[in-house]
C-alpha atoms as a PDB file:
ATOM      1  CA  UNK A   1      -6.768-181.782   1.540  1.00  0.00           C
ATOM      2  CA  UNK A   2      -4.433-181.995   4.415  1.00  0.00           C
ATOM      3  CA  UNK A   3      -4.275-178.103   5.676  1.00  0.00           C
ATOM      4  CA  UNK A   4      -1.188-178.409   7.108  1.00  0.00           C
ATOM      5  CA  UNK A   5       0.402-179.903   4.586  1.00  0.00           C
ATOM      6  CA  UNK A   6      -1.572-177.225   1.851  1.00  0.00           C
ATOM      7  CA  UNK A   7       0.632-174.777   3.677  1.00  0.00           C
ATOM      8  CA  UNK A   8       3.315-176.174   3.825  1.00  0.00           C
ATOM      9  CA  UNK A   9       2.924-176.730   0.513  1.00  0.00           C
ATOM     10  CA  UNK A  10       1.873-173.112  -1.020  1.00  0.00           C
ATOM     11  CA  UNK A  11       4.998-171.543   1.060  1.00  0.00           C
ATOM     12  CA  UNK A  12       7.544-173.751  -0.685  1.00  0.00           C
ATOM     13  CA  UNK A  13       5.871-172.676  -3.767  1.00  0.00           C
ATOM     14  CA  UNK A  14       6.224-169.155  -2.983  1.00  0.00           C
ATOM     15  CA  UNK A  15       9.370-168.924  -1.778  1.00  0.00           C
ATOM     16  CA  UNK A  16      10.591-170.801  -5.161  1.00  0.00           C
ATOM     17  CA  UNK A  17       8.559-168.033  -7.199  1.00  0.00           C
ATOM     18  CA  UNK A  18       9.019-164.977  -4.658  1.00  0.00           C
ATOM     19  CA  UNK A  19      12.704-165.073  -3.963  1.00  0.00           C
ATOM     20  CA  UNK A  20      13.268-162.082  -1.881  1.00  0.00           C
ATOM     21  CA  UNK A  21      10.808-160.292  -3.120  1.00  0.00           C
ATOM     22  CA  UNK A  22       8.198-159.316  -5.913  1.00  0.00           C
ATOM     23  CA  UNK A  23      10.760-156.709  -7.797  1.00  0.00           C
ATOM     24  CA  UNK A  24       8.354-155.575 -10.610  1.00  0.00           C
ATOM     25  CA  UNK A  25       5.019-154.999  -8.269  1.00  0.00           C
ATOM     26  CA  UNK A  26       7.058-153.828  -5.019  1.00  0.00           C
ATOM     27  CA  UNK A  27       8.767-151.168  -7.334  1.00  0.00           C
ATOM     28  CA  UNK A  28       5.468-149.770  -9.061  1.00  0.00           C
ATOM     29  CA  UNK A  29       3.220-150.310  -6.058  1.00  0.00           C
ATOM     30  CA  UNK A  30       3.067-148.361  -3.270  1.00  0.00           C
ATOM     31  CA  UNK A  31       2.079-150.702  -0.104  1.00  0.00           C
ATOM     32  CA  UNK A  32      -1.513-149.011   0.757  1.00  0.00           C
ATOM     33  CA  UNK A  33      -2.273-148.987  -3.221  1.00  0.00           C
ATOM     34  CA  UNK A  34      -5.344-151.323  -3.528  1.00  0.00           C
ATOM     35  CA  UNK A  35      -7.246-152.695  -6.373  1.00  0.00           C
ATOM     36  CA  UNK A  36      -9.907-155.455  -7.458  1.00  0.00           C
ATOM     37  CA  UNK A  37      -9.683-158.619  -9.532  1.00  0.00           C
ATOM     38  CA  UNK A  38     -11.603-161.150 -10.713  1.00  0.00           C
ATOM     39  CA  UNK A  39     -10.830-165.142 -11.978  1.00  0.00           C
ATOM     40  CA  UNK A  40     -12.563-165.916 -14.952  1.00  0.00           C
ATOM     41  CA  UNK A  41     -12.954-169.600 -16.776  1.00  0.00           C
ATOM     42  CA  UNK A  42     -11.743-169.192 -20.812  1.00  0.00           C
ATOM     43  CA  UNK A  43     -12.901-172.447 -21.604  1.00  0.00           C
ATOM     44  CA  UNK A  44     -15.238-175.374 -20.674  1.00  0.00           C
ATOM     45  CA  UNK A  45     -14.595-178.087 -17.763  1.00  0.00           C
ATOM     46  CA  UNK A  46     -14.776-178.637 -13.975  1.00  0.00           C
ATOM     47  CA  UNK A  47     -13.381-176.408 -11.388  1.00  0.00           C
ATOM     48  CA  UNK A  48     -11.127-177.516  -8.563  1.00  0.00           C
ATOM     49  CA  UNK A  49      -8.984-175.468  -6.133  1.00  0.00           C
ATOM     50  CA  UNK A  50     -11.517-173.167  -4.249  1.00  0.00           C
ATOM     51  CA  UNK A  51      -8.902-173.519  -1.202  1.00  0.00           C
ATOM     52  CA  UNK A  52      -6.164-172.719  -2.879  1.00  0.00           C
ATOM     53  CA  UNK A  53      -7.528-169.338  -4.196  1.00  0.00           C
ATOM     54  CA  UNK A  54      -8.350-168.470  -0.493  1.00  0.00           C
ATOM     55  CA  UNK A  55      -4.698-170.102   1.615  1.00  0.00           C
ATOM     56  CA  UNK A  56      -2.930-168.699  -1.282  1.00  0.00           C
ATOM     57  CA  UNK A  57      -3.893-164.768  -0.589  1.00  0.00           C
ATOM     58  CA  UNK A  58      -4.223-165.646   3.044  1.00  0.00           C
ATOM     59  CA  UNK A  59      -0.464-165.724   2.681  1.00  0.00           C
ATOM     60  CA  UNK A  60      -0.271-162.003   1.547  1.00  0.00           C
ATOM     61  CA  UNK A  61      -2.074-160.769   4.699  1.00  0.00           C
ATOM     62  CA  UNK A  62      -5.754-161.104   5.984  1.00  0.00           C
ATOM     63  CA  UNK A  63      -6.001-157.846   4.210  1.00  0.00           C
ATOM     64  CA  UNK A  64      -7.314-159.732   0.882  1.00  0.00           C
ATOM     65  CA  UNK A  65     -11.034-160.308   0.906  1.00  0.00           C
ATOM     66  CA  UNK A  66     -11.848-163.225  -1.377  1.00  0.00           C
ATOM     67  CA  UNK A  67     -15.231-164.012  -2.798  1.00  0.00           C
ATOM     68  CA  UNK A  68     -15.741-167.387  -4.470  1.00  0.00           C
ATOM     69  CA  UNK A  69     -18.640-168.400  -6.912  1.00  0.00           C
ATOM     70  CA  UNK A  70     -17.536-171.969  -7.722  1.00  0.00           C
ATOM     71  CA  UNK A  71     -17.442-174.513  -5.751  1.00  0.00           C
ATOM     72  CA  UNK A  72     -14.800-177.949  -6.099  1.00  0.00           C
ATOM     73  CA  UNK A  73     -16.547-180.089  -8.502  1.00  0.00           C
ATOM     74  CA  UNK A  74     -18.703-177.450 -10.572  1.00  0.00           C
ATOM     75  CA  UNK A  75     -18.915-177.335 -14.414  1.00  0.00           C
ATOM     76  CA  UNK A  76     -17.440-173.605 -15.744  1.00  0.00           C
ATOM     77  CA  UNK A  77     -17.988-172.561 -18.619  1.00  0.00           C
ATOM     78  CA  UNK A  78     -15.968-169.963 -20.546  1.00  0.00           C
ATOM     79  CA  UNK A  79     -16.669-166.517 -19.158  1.00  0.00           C
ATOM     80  CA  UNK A  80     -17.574-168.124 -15.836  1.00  0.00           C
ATOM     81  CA  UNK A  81     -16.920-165.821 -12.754  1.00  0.00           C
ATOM     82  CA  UNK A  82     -15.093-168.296  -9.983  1.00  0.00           C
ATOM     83  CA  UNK A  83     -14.082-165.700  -7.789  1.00  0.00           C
ATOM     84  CA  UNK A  84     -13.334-161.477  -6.801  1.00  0.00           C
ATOM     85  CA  UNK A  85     -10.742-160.545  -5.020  1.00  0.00           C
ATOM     86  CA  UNK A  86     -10.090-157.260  -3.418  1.00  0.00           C
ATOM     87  CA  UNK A  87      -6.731-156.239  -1.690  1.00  0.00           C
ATOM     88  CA  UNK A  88      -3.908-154.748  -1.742  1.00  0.00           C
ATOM     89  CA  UNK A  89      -2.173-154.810  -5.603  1.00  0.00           C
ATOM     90  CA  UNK A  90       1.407-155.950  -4.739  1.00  0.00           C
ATOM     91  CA  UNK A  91       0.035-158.683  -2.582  1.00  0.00           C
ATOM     92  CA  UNK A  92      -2.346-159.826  -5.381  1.00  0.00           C
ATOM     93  CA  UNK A  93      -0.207-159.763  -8.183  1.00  0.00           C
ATOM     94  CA  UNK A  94       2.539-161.610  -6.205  1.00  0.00           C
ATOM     95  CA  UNK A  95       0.618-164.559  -5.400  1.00  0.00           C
ATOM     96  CA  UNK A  96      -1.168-164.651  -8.615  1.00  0.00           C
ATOM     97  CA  UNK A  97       0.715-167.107 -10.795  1.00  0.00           C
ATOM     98  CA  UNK A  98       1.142-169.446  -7.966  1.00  0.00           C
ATOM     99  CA  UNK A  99      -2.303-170.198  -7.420  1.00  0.00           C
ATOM    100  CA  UNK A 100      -3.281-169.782 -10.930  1.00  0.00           C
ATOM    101  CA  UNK A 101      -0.586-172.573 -12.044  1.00  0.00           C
ATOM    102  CA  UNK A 102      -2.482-175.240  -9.694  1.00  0.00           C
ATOM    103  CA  UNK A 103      -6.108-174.547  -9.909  1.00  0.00           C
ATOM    104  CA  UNK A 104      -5.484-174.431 -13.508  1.00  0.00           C
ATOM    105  CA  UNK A 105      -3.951-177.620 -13.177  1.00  0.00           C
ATOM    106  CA  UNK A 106      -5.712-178.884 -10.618  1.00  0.00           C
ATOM    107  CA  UNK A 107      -9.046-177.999 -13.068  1.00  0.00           C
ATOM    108  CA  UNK A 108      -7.316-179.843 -15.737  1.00  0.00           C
ATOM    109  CA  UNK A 109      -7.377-183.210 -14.127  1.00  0.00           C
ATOM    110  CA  UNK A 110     -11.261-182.671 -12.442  1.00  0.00           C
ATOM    111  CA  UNK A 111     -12.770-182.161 -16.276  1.00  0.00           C
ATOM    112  CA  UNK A 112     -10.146-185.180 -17.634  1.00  0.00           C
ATOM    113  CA  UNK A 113     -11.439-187.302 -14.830  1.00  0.00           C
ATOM    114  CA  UNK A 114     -15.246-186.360 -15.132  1.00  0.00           C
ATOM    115  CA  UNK A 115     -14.888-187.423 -19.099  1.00  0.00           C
ATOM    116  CA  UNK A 116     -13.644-190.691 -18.290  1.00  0.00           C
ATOM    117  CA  UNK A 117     -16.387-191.256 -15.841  1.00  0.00           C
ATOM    118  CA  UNK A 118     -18.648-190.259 -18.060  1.00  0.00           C
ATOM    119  CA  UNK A 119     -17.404-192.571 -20.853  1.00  0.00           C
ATOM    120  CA  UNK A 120     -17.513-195.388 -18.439  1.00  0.00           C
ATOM    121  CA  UNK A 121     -21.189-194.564 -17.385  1.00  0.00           C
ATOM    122  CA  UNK A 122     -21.168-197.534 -14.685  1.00  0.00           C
ATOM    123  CA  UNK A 123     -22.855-197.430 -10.950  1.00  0.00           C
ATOM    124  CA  UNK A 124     -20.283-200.159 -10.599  1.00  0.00           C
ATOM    125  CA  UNK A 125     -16.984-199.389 -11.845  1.00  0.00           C
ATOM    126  CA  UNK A 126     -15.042-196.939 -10.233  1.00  0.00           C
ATOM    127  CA  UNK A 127     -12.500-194.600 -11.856  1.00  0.00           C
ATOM    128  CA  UNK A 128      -9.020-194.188  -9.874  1.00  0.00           C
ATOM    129  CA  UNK A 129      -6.200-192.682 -10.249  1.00  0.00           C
ATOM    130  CA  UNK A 130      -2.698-194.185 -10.105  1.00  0.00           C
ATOM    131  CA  UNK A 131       0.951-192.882  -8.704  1.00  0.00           C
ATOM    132  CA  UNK A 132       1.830-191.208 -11.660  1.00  0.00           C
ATOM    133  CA  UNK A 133       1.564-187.978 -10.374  1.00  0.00           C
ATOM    134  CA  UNK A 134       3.865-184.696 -10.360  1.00  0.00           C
ATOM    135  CA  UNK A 135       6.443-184.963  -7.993  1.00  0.00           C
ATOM    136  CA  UNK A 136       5.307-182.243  -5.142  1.00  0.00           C
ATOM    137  CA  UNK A 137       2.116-182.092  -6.742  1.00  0.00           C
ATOM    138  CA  UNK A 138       0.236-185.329  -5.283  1.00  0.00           C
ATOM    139  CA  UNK A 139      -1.758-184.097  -2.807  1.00  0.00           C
ATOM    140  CA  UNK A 140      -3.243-181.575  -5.181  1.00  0.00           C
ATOM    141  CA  UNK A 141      -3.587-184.043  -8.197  1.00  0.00           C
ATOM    142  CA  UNK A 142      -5.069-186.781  -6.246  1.00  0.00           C
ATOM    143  CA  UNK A 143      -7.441-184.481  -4.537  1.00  0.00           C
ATOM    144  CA  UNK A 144      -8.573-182.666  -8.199  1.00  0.00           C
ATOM    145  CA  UNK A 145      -9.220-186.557  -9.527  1.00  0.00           C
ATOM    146  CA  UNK A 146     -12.251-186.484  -6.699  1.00  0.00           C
ATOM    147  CA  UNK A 147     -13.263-183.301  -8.059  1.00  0.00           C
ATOM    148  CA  UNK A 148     -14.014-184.850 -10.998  1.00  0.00           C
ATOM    149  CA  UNK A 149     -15.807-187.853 -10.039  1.00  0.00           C
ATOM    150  CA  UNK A 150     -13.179-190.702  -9.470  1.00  0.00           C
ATOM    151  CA  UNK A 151     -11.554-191.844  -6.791  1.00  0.00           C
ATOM    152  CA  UNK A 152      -8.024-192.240  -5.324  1.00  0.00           C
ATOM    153  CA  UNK A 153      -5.591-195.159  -5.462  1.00  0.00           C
ATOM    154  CA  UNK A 154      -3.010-195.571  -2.567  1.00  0.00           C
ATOM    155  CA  UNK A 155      -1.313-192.263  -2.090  1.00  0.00           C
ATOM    156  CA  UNK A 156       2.471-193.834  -2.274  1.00  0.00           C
ATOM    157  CA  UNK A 157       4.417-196.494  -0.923  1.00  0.00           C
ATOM    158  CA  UNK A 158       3.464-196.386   2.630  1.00  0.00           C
ATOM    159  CA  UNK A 159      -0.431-196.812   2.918  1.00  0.00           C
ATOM    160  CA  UNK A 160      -0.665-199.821   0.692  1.00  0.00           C
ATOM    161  CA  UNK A 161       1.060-203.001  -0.695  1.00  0.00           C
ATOM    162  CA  UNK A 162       1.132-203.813  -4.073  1.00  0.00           C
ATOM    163  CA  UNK A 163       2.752-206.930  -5.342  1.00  0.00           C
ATOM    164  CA  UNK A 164       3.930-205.703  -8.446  1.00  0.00           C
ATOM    165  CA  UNK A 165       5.426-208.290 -11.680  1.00  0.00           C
ATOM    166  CA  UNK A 166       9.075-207.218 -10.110  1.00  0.00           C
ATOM    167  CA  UNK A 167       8.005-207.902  -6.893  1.00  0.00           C
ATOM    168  CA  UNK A 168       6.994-211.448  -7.989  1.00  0.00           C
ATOM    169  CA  UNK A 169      10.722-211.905 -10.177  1.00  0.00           C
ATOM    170  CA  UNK A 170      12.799-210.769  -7.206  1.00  0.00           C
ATOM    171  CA  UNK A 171      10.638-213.220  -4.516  1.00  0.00           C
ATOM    172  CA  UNK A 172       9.897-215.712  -6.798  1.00  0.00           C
ATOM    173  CA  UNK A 173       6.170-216.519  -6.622  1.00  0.00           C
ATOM    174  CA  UNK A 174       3.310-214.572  -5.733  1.00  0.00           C
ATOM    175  CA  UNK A 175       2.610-216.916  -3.091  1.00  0.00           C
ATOM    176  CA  UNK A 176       6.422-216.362  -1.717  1.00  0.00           C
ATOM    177  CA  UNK A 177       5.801-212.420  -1.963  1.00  0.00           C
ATOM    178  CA  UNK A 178       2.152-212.120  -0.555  1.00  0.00           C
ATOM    179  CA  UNK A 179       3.301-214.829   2.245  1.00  0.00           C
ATOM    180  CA  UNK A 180       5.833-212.154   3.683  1.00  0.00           C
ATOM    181  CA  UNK A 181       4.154-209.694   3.060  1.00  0.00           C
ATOM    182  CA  UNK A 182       1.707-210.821   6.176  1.00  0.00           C
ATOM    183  CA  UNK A 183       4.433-211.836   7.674  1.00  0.00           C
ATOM    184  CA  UNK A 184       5.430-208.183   7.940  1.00  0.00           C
ATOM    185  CA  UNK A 185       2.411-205.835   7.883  1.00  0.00           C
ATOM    186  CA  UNK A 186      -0.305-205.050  10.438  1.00  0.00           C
ATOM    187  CA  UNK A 187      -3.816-206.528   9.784  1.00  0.00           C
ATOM    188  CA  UNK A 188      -5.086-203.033   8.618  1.00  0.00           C
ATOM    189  CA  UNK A 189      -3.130-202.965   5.500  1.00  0.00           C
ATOM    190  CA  UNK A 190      -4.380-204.427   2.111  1.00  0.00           C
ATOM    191  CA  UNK A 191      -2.694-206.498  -0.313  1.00  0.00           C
ATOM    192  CA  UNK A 192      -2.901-205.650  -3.816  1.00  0.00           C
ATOM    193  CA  UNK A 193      -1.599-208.025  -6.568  1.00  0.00           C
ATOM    194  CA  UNK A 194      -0.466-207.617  -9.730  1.00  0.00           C
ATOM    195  CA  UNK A 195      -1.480-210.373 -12.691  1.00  0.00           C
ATOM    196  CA  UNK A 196      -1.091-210.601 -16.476  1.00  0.00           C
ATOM    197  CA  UNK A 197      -2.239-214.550 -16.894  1.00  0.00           C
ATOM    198  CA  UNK A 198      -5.588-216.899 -15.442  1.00  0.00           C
ATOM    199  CA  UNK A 199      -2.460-218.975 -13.298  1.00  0.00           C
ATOM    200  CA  UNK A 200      -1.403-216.037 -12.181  1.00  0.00           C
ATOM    201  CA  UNK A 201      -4.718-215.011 -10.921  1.00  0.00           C
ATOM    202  CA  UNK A 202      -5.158-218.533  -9.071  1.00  0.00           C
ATOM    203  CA  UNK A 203      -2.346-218.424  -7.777  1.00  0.00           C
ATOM    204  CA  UNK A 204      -2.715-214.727  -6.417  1.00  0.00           C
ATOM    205  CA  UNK A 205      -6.578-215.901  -5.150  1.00  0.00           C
ATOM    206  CA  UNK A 206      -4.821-218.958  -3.205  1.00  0.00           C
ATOM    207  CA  UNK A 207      -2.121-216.734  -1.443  1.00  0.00           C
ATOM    208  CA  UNK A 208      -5.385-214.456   0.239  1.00  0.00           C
ATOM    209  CA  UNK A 209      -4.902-211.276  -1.769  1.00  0.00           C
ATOM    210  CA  UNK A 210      -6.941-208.604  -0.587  1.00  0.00           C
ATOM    211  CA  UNK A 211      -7.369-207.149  -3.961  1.00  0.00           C
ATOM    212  CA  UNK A 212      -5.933-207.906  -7.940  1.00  0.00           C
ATOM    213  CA  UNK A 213      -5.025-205.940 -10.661  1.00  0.00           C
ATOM    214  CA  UNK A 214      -5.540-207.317 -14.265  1.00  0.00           C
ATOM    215  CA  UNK A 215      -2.421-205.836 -15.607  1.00  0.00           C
ATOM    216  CA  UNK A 216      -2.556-204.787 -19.654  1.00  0.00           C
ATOM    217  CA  UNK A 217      -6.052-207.343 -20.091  1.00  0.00           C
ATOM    218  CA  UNK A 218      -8.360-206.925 -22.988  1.00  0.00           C
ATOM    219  CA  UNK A 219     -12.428-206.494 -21.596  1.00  0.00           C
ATOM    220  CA  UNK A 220     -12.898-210.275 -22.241  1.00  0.00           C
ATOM    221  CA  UNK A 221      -9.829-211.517 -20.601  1.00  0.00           C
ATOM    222  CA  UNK A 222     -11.323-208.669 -17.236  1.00  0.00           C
ATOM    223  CA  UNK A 223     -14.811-209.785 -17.753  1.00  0.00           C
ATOM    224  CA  UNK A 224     -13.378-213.546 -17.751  1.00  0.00           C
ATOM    225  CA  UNK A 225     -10.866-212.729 -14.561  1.00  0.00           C
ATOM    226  CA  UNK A 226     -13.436-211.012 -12.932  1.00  0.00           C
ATOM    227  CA  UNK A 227     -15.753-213.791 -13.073  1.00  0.00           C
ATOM    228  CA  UNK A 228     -12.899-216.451 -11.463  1.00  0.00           C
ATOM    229  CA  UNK A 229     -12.658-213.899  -8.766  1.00  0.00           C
ATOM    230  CA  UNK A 230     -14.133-214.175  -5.438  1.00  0.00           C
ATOM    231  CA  UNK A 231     -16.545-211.956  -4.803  1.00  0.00           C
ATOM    232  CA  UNK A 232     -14.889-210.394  -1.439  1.00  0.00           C
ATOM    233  CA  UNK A 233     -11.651-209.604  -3.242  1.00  0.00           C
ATOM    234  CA  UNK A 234     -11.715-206.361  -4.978  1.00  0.00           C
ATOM    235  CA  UNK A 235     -10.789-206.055  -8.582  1.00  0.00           C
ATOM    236  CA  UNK A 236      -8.993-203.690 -10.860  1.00  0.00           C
ATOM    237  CA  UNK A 237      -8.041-203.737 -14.445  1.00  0.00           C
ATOM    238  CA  UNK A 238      -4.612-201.257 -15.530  1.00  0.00           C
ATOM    239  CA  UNK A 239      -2.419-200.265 -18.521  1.00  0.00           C
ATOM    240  CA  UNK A 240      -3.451-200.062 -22.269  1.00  0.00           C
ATOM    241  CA  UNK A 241      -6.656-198.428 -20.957  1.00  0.00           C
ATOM    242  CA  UNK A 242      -7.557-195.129 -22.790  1.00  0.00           C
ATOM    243  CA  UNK A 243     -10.335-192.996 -24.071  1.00  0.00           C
ATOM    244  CA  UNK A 244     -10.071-195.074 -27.279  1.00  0.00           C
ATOM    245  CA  UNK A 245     -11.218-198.056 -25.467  1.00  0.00           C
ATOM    246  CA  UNK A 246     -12.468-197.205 -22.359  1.00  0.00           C
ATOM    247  CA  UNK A 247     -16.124-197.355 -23.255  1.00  0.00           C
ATOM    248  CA  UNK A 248     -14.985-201.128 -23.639  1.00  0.00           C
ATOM    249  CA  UNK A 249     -14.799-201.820 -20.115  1.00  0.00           C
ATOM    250  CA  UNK A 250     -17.914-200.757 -19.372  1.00  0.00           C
ATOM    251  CA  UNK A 251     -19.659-204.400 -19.348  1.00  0.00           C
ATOM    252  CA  UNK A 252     -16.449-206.049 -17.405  1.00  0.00           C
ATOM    253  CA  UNK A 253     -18.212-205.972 -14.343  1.00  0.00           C
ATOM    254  CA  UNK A 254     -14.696-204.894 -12.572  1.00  0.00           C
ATOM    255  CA  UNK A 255     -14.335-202.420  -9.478  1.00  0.00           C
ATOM    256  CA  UNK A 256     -12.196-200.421 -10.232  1.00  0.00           C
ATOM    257  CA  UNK A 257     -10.411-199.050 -13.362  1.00  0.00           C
ATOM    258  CA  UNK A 258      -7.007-196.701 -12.809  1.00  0.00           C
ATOM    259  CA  UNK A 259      -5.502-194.608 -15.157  1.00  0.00           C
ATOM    260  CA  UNK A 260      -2.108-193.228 -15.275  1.00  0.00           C
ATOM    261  CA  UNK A 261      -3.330-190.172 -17.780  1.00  0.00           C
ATOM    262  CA  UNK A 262      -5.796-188.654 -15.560  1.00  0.00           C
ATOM    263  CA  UNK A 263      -2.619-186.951 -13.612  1.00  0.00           C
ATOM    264  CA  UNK A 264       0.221-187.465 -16.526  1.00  0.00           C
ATOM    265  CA  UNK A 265      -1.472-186.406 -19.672  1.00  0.00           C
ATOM    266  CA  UNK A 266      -3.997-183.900 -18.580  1.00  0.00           C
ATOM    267  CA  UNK A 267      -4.326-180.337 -20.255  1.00  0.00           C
ATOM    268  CA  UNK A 268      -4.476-177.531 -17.784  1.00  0.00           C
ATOM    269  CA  UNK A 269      -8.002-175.936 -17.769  1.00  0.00           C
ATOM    270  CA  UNK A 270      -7.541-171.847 -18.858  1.00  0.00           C
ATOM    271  CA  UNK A 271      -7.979-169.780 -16.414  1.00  0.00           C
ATOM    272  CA  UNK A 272      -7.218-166.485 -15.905  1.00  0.00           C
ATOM    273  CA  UNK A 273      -6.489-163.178 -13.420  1.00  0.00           C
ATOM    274  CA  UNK A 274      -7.695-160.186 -14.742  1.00  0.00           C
ATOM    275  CA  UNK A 275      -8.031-156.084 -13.227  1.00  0.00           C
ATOM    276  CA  UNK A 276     -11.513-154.944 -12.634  1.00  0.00           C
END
């Protein structure tokens, strides 16, 4: 993760949750009252977010001595120790539900990501994300996908083109749309088109697309695609793609397969704060 941005980040976060101040802990603590804590895993998965247990604090004061056990990318189990803090109370309890919101979150999408590599079981076919994320939450989700085994799609609008089927309606033709796109773009930037039918996909090949998505395809209409492809244009397949028929895939022979529900309909892993 960008650390610049990451702090950027955690103090708009904290000044959302903070306010003015901590009321409840700056009224019971005293300032030199100090105490010890530990984060604990309550259920099964992959753990992601070992920097944002250690900025977070950092923003309370380099008073906070943090002790991690897990590292991004390792399987917790419930009753897992990830990490000890010690410090003063006030500052830990302020920044507590902060940084447990996204590295429970962040956890959530690592372990949803590592079972959908895992279903797909291919040393070919890549997992990736999509831009379905949280708004403000991006960096984080994108970054907690890699956690758990996949890998990231363009980040937004700006590091990629993709040639979408509105794209195509508004420009008429892929080859009108993919034809100003070079018209317009440095050399460095990829072209990613969007298909739903074999013309479409011919036509897409003939314009020079750098890569092509096989929107909403059943595995024999990818593995039949994929095969009509060149093999120096990447391929991805898209949409109607779920743990109910991911497994599917599998034999497609495609590059890469993204999923929207790996940052829109994860469950946030439990994890919890608790007083030595």
């Amino acid at each position: 993760m960008n650390k610049i941005k990451l702090r950027k980040k955690l103090e708009e976060f904290f000044l959302e949750d903070l306010g003015e101040v901590d009321i409840t802990s700056q009224s019971i603590f005293r300032n030199d009252a100090r105490g010890e804590a530990v984060i604990i895993a309550k259920e099964d998965g992959v753990f992601a977010g070992n920097e944002i247990i250690h900025a977070g604090l950092n923003f309370f004061g380099h008073d906070i001595l943090v002790t991690t056990y897990k590292q991004d990318g390792d399987i917790v189990k419930s009753g897992d120790k990830i990490a000890d803090i010690q410090g003063p109370v006030a500052s830990i309890l302020s920044g507590e539900r902060v940084i447990l919101n996204l590295i429970q979150r962040m956890s959530g999408i690592a372990t949803i990501t590592k079972k959908a590599v895992d279903t797909i079981q291919s040393n070919h076919t890549r997992i990736c994300d999509t831009r379905k994320t949280s708004p403000g939450l991006r960096m984080f989700e994108k970054y907690a996908v890699t956690c758990g085994g996949g890998y990231n799609h363009r980040f937004g609008l700006y590091d990629g083109v993709m040639i979408k089927d509105n794209h195509i309606a508004f420009s008429g033709s892929i080859t009108n749309a993919v034809k100003q796109v070079r018209e317009n773009v440095g050399h460095m930037v990829k072209i990613e088109v969007e298909i739903e039918t074999e013309t479409q996909l011919l036509e897409a090949i003939e314009a020079g697309a750098d890569v092509i998505m096989f929107d909403n395809r059943t595995p024999n209409e990818v593995s039949k695609f994929v095969e009509l492809t060149p093999k120096h244009i990447i391929t991805e397949a898209s949409g109607g793609i779920g743990f109910h028929n991911l497994a599917e895939y599998k034999d497609t022979n495609v590059d890469y397969i993204s999923l929207g529900f790996l940052t829109h309909s994860y469950k946030s892993l439990d994890i919890s704060l608790n007083v030595k």
